[in-house]
N, C-alpha and C. Protein backbone atom coordinates (compact mmCIF):
# COMPACT_ATOMS: atom_id res chain seq x y z
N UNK A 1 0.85 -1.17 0.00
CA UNK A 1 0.00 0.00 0.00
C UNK A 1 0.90 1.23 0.00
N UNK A 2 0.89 2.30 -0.78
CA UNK A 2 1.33 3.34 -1.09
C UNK A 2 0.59 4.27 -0.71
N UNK A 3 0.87 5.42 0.93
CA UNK A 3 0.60 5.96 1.16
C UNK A 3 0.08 7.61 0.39
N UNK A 4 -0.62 7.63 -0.80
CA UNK A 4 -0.76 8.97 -1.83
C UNK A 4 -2.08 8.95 -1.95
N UNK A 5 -2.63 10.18 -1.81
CA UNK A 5 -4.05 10.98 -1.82
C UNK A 5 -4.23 11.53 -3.08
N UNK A 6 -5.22 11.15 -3.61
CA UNK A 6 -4.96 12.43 -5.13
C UNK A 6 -5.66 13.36 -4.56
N UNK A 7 -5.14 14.81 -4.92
CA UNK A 7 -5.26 15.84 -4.55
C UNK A 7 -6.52 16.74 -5.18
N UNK A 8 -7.53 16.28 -5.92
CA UNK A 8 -8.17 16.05 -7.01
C UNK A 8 -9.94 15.71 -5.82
N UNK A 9 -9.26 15.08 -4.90
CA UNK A 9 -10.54 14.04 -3.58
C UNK A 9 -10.57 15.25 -2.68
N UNK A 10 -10.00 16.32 -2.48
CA UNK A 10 -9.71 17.35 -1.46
C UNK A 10 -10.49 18.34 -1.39
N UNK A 11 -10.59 18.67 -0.03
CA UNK A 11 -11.19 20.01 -0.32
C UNK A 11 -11.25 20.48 1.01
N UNK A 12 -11.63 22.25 0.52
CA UNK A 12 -11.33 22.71 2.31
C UNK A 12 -12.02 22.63 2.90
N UNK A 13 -11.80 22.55 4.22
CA UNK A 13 -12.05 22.21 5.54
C UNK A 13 -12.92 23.67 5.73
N UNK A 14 -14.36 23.91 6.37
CA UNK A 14 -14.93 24.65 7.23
C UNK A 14 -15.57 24.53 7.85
N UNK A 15 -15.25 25.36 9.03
CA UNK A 15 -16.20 25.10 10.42
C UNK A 15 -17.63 25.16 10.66
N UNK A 16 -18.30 24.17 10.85
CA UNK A 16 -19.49 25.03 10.67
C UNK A 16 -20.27 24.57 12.44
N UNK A 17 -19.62 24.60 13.41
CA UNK A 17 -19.80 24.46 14.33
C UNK A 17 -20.33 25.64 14.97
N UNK A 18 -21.18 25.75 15.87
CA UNK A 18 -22.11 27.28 16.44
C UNK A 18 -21.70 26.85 17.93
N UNK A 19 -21.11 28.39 18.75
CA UNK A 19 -20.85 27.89 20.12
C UNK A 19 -21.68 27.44 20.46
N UNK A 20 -23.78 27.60 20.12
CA UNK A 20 -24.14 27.24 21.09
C UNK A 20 -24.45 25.74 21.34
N UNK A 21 -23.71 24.75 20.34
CA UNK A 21 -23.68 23.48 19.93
C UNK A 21 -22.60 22.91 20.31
N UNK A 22 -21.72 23.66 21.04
CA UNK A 22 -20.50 23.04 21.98
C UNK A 22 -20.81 22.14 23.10
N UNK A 23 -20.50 20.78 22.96
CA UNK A 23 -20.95 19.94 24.40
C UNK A 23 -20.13 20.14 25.46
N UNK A 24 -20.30 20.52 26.74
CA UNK A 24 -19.29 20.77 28.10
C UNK A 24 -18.60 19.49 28.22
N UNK A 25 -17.23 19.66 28.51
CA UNK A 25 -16.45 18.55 28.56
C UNK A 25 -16.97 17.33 29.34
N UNK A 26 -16.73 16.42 29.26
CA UNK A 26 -16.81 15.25 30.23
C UNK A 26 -16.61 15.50 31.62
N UNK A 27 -17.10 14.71 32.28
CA UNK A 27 -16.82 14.92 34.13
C UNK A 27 -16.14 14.03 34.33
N UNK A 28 -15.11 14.07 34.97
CA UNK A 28 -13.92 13.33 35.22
C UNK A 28 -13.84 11.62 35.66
N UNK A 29 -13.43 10.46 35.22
CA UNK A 29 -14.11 9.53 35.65
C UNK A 29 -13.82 9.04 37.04
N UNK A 30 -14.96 8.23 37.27
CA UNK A 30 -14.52 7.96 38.88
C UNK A 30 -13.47 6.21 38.82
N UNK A 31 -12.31 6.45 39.91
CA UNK A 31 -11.68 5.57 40.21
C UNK A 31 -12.66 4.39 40.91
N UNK A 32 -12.29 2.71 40.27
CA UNK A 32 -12.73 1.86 41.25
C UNK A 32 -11.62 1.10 41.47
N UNK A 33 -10.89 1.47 42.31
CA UNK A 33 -9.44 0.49 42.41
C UNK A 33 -8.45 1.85 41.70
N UNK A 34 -7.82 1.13 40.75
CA UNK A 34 -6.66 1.88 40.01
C UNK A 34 -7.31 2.06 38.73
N UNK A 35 -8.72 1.40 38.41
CA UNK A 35 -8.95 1.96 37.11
C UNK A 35 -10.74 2.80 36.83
N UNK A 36 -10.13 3.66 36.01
CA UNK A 36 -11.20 4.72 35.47
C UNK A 36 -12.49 3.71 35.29
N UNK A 37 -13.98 4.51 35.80
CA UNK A 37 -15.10 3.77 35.52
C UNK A 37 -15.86 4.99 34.79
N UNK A 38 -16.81 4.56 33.65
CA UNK A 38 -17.62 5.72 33.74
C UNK A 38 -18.70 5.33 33.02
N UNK A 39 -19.99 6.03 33.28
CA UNK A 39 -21.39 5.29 33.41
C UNK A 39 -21.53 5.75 31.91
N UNK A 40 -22.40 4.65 31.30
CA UNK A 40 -22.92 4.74 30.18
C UNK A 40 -24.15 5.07 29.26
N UNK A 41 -24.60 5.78 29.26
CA UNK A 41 -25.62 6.15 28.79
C UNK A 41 -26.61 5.29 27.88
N UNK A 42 -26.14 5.14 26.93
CA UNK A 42 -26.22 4.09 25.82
C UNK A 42 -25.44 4.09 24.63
N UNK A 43 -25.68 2.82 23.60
CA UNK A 43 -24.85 2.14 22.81
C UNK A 43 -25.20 2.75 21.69
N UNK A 44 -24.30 3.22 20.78
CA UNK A 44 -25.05 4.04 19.72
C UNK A 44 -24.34 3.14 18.42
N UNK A 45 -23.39 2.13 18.72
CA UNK A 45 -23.13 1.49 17.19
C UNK A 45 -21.99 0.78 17.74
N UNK A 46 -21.97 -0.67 16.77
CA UNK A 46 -20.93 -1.88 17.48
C UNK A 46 -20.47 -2.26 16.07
N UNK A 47 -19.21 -2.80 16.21
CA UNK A 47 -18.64 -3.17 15.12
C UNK A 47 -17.36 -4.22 15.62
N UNK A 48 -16.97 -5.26 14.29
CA UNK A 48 -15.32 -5.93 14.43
C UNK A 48 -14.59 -5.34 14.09
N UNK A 49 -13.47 -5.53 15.18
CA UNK A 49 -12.32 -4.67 14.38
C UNK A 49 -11.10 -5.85 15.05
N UNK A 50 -10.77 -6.74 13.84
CA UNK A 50 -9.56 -7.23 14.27
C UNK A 50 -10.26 -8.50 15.34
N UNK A 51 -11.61 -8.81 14.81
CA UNK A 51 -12.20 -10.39 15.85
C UNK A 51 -12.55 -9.74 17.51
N UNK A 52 -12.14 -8.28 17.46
CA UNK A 52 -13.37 -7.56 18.05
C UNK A 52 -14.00 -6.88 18.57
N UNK A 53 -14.53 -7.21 19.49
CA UNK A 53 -16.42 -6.11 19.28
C UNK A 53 -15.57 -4.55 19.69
N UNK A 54 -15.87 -3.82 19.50
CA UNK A 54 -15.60 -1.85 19.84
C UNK A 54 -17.07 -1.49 19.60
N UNK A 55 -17.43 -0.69 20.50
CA UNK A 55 -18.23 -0.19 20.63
C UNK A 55 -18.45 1.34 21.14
N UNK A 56 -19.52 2.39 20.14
CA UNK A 56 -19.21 3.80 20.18
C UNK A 56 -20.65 3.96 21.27
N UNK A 57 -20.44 4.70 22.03
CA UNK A 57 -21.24 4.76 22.84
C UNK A 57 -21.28 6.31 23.79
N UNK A 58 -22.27 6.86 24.40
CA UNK A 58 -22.77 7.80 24.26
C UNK A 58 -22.64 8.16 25.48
């Protein structure tokens, strides 16, 4: 595989993000032991990657 983009597929980048559509950062997760926990809302899409499951979640 030969890392090359044709330049031809490109195009510019603009923002079209509105502050008032900015989500407030995350709240910090809570420790149980030595490792990060943090509650889940729900599952918004699952997939294989490499035999497996990842999951994007909300």
């Amino acid at each position: 595989i030969h890392p090359v983009f044709n330049k031809v597929l490109l195009s510019q980048y603009y923002d079209l993000s509105f502050p008032s559509q900015q989500r407030p950062p995350p709240p910090p997760p809570e420790l149980i032991g030595s490792e990060p926990e943090y509650k889940v809302e729900y599952i918004v899409d699952a997939k294989l990657v490499y035999r497996k499951l990842k999951f994007l979640i909300y």
